[in-house]
Protein backbone atom coordinates (compact mmCIF):
# COMPACT_ATOMS: atom_id res chain seq x y z
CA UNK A 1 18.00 4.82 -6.20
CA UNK A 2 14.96 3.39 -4.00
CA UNK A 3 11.21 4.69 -5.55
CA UNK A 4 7.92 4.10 -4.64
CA UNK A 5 5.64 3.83 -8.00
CA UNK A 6 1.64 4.18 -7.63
CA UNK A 7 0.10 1.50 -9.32
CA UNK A 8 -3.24 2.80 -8.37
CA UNK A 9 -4.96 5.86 -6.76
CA UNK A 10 -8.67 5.17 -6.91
CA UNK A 11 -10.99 4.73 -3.97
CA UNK A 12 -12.94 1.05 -4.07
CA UNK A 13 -14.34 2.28 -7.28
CA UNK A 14 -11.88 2.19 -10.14
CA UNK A 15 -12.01 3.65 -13.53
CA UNK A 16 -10.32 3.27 -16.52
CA UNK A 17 -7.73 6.16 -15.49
CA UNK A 18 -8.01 5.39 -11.95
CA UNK A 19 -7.06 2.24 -10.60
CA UNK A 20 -7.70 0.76 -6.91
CA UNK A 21 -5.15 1.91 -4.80
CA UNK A 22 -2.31 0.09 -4.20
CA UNK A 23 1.91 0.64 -5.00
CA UNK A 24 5.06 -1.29 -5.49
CA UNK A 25 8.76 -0.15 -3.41
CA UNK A 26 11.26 -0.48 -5.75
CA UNK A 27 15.11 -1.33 -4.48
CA UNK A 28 18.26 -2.82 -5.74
CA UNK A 29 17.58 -6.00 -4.06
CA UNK A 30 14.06 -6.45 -3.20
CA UNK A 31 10.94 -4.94 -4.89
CA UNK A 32 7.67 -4.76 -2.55
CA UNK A 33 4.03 -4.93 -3.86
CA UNK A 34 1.71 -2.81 -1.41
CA UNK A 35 -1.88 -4.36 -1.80
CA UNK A 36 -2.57 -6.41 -4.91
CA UNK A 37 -5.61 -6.10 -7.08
CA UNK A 38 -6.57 -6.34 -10.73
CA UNK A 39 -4.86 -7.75 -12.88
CA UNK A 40 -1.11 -7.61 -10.93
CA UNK A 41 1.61 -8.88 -13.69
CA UNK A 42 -0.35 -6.40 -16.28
CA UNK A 43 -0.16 -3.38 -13.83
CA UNK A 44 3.63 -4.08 -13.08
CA UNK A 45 4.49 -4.44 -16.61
CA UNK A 46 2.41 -1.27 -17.06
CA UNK A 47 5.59 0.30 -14.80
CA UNK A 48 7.99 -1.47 -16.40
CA UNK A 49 9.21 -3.77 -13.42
CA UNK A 50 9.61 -7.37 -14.28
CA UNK A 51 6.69 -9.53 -12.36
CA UNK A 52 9.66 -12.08 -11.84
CA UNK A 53 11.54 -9.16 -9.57
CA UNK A 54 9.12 -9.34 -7.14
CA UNK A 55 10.18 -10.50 -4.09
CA UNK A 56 7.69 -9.48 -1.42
CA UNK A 57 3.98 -8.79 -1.07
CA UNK A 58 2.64 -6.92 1.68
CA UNK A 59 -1.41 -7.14 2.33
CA UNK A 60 -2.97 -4.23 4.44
CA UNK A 61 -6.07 -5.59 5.07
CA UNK A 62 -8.68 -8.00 3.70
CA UNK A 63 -11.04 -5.96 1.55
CA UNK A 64 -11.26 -6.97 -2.19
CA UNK A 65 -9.91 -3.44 -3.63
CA UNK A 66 -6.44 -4.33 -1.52
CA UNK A 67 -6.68 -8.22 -1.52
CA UNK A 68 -8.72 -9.28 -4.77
CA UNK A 69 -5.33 -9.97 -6.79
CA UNK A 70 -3.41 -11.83 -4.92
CA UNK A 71 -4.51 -15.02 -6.14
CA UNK A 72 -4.30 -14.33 -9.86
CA UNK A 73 -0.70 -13.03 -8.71
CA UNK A 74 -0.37 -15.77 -7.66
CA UNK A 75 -1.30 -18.52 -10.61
CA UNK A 76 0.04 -16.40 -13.27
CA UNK A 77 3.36 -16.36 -11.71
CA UNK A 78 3.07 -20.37 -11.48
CA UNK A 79 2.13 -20.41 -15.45
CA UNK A 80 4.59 -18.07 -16.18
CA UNK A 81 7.22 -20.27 -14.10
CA UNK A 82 7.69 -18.80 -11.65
CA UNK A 83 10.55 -20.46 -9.26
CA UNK A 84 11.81 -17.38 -6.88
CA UNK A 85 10.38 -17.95 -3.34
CA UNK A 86 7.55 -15.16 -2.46
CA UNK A 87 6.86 -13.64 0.76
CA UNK A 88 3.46 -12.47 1.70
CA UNK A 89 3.05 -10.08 4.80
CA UNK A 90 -0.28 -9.24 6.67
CA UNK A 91 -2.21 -9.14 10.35
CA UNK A 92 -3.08 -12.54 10.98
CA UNK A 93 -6.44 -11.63 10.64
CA UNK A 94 -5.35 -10.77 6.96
CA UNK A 95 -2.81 -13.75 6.28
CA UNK A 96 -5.66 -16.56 7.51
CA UNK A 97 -8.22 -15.31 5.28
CA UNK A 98 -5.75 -15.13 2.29
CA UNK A 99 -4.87 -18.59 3.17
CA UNK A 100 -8.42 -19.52 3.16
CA UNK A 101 -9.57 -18.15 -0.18
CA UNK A 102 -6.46 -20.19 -1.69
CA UNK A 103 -7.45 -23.04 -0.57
CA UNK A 104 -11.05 -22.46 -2.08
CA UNK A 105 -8.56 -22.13 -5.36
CA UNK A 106 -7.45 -25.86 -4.12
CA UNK A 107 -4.10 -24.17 -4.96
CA UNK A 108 -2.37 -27.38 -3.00
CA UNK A 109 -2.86 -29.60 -5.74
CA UNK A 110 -1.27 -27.11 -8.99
CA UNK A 111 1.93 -28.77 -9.48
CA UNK A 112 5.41 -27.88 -9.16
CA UNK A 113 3.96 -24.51 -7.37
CA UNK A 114 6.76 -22.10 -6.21
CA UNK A 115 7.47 -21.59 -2.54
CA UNK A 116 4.71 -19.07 -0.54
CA UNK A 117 5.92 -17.89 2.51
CA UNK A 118 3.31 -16.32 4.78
CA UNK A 119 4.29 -13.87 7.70
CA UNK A 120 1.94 -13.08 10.62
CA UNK A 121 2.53 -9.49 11.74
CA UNK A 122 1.48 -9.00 15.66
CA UNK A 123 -0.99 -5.65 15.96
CA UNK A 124 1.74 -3.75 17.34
CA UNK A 125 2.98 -0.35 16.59
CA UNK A 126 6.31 -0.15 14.76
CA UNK A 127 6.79 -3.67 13.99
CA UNK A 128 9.61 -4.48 11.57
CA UNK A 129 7.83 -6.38 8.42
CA UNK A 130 11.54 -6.23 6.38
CA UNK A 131 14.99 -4.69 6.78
CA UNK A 132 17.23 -4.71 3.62
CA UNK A 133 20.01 -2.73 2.61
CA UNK A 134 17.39 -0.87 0.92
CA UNK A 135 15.07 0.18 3.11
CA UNK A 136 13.61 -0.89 6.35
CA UNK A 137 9.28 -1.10 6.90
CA UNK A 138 7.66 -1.16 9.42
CA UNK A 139 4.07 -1.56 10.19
CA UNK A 140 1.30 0.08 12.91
CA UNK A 141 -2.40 -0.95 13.36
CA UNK A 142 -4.87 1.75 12.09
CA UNK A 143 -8.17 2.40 12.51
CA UNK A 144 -10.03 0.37 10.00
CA UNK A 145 -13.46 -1.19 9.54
CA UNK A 146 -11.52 -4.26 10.21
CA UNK A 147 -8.10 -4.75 11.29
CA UNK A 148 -5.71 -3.17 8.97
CA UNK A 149 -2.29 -1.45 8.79
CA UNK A 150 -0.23 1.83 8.06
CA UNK A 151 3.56 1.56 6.71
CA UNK A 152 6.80 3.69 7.41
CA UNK A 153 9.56 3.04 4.80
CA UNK A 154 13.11 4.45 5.79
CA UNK A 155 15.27 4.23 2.96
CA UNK A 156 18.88 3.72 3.54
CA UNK A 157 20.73 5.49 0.82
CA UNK A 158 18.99 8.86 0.90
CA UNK A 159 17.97 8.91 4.65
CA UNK A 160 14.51 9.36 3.61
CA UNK A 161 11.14 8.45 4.86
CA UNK A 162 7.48 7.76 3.53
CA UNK A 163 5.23 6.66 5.67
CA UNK A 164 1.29 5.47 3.83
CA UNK A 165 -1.86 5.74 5.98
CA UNK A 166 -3.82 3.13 4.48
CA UNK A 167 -7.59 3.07 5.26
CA UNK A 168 -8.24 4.79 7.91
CA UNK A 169 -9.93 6.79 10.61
CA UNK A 170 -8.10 9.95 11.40
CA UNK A 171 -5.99 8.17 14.33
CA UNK A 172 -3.06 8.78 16.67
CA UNK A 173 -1.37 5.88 15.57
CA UNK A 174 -0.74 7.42 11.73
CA UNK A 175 0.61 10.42 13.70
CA UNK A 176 3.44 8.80 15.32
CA UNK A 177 3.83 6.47 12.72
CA UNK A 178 4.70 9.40 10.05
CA UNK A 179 6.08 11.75 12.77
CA UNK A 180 8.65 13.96 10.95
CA UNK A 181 8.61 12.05 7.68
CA UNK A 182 9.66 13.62 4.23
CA UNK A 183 6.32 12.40 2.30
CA UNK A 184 3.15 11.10 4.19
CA UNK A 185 0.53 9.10 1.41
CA UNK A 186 -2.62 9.58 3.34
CA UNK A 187 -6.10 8.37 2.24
CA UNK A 188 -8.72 11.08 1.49
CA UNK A 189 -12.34 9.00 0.49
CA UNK A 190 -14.39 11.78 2.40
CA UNK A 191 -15.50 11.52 6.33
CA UNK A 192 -17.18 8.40 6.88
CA UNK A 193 -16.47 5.38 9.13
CA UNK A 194 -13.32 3.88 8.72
CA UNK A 195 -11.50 6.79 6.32
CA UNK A 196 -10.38 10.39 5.96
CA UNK A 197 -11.35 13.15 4.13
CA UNK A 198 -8.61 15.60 2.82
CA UNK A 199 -9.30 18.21 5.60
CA UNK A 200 -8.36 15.48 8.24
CA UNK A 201 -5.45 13.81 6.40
CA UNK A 202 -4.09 17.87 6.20
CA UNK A 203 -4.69 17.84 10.17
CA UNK A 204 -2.56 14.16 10.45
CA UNK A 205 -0.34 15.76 8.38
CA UNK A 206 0.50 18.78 10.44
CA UNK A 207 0.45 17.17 13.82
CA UNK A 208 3.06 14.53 12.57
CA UNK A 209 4.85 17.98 10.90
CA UNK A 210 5.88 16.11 7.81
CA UNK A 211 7.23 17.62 4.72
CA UNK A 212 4.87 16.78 1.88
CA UNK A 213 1.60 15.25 1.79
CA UNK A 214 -0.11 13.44 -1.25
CA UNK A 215 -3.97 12.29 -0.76
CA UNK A 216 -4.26 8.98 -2.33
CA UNK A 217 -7.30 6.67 -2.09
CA UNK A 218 -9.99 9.49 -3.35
CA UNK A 219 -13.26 9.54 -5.16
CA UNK A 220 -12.51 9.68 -9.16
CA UNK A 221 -14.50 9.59 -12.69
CA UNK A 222 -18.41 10.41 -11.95
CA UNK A 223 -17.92 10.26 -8.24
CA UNK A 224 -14.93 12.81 -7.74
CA UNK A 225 -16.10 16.16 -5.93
CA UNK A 226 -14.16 18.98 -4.61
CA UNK A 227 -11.01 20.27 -4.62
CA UNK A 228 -9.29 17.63 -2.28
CA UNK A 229 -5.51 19.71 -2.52
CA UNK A 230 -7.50 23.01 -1.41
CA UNK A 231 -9.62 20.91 1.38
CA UNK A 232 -6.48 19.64 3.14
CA UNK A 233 -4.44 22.94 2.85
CA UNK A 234 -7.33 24.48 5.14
CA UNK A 235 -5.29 22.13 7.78
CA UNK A 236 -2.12 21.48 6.63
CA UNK A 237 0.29 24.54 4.95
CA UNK A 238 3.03 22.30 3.78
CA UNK A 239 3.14 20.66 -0.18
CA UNK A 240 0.11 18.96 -1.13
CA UNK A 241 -0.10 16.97 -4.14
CA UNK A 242 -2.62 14.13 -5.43
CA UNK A 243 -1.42 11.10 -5.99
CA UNK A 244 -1.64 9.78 -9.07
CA UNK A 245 -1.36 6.33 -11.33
CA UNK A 246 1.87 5.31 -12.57
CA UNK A 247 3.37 8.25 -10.50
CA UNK A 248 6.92 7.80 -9.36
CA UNK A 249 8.42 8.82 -6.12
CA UNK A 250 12.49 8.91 -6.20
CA UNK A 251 13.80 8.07 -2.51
């Protein structure tokens, strides 16, 4: 069976129980890292998944807490031995800045390095970033400080859907792009440019009528405030639940 594990939940400021957001889709074939930061092969062996499995990386945007560990993903793979060809998935906006700070790494000249495939994704809503037997994703533009993007999952076995917010803006684009879905991850940092507070993901929530909610993406440690599950059922009457590290979502 398909499942989404959280590998992180934090805001841009981790702590030790809280790391940046960012998760890993899990399927018989293919397994999907959403966002990479930290210390990647340590936070996947932390959920028990095999750094080796990995077959696809998809980047949401270029800030550091979503971006920062790609390249140690990268080089510890190659040290490790890495042979499996990797795909890596972002806006070109994303993909040539990625590109960039790897060749800062002068990453062309480590030997025998394992193929890298990038993929440009056009800013358009519902692209198709992968179709597998698995599941299918597809990607929509939301609004970001900088260009960025929200993901629908439809998994094939269990006809169900998740659809993840990312950074954002409360936005009609994460309305149609989690319209009727079983389980919408929506940010909740607070109301500020460029993010959501929990009242406002509750509101996405209930305009795309969706069936559960879980706030990821929040203040934690010294900075947590509020009661985020009671803020967004003021707006949203359906199951609300935070989301969590090393939480696992069966699809």
């Amino acid at each position: 069976m398909a499942k989404v594990i959280i590998l992180g939940s934090s805001n841009a400021i981790p702590t030790i129980e809280s790391e940046n957001t960012h998760m890993v889709i899990v399927g018989n074939d293919r397994t999907v890292l959403v966002d990479s930061v930290s210390n990647p092969i340590v936070r996947l062996e932390q959920a028990g998944l095999d750094f080796n499995n990995l077959t696809d990386v998809i980047v949401t945007h270029f800030h550091p807490d979503h971006a920062s560990g790609v390249p140690l993903l990268l080089m510890d793979m190659w040290l490790m031995g890495r042979q499996k060809p990797l795909n890596i998935y972002g806006l070109h906006y994303t993909i040539d800045r990625l590109e960039s700070l790897m060749g800062l790494y002068n990453w062309s000249a480590w030997p025998e390095f394992f193929p890298v495939v990038f993929y440009r994704l056009p800013t358009q809503e519902m692209t198709q970033v992968l179709d597998c037997p698995d599941f299918v994703i597809q990607a929509s533009p939301v609004h970001h400080m900088i260009p960025n993007i929200g993901l629908r999952v439809d998994f094939s076995e269990s006809q169900k859907v998740m659809a993840y917010s990312c950074d954002t803006e409360p936005c009609d684009e994460v309305v149609r792009l989690s319209a009727g879905v079983d389980v919408l991850i929506h940010e909740a940092t607070g109301e500020s440019p460029g993010h959501s507070s929990a009242e406002q993901a509750g509101t996405i929530a209930s305009k795309a009528e969706v069936n559960k909610l879980y706030l990821i993406h929040y203040p934690t440690g010294r900075f947590a405030k509020g009661d985020l599950i009671a803020e967004a059922s003021k707006t949203y009457q359906g199951d609300i639940q935070l989301a969590k590290d090393f939480m696992v979502l069966d699809f």
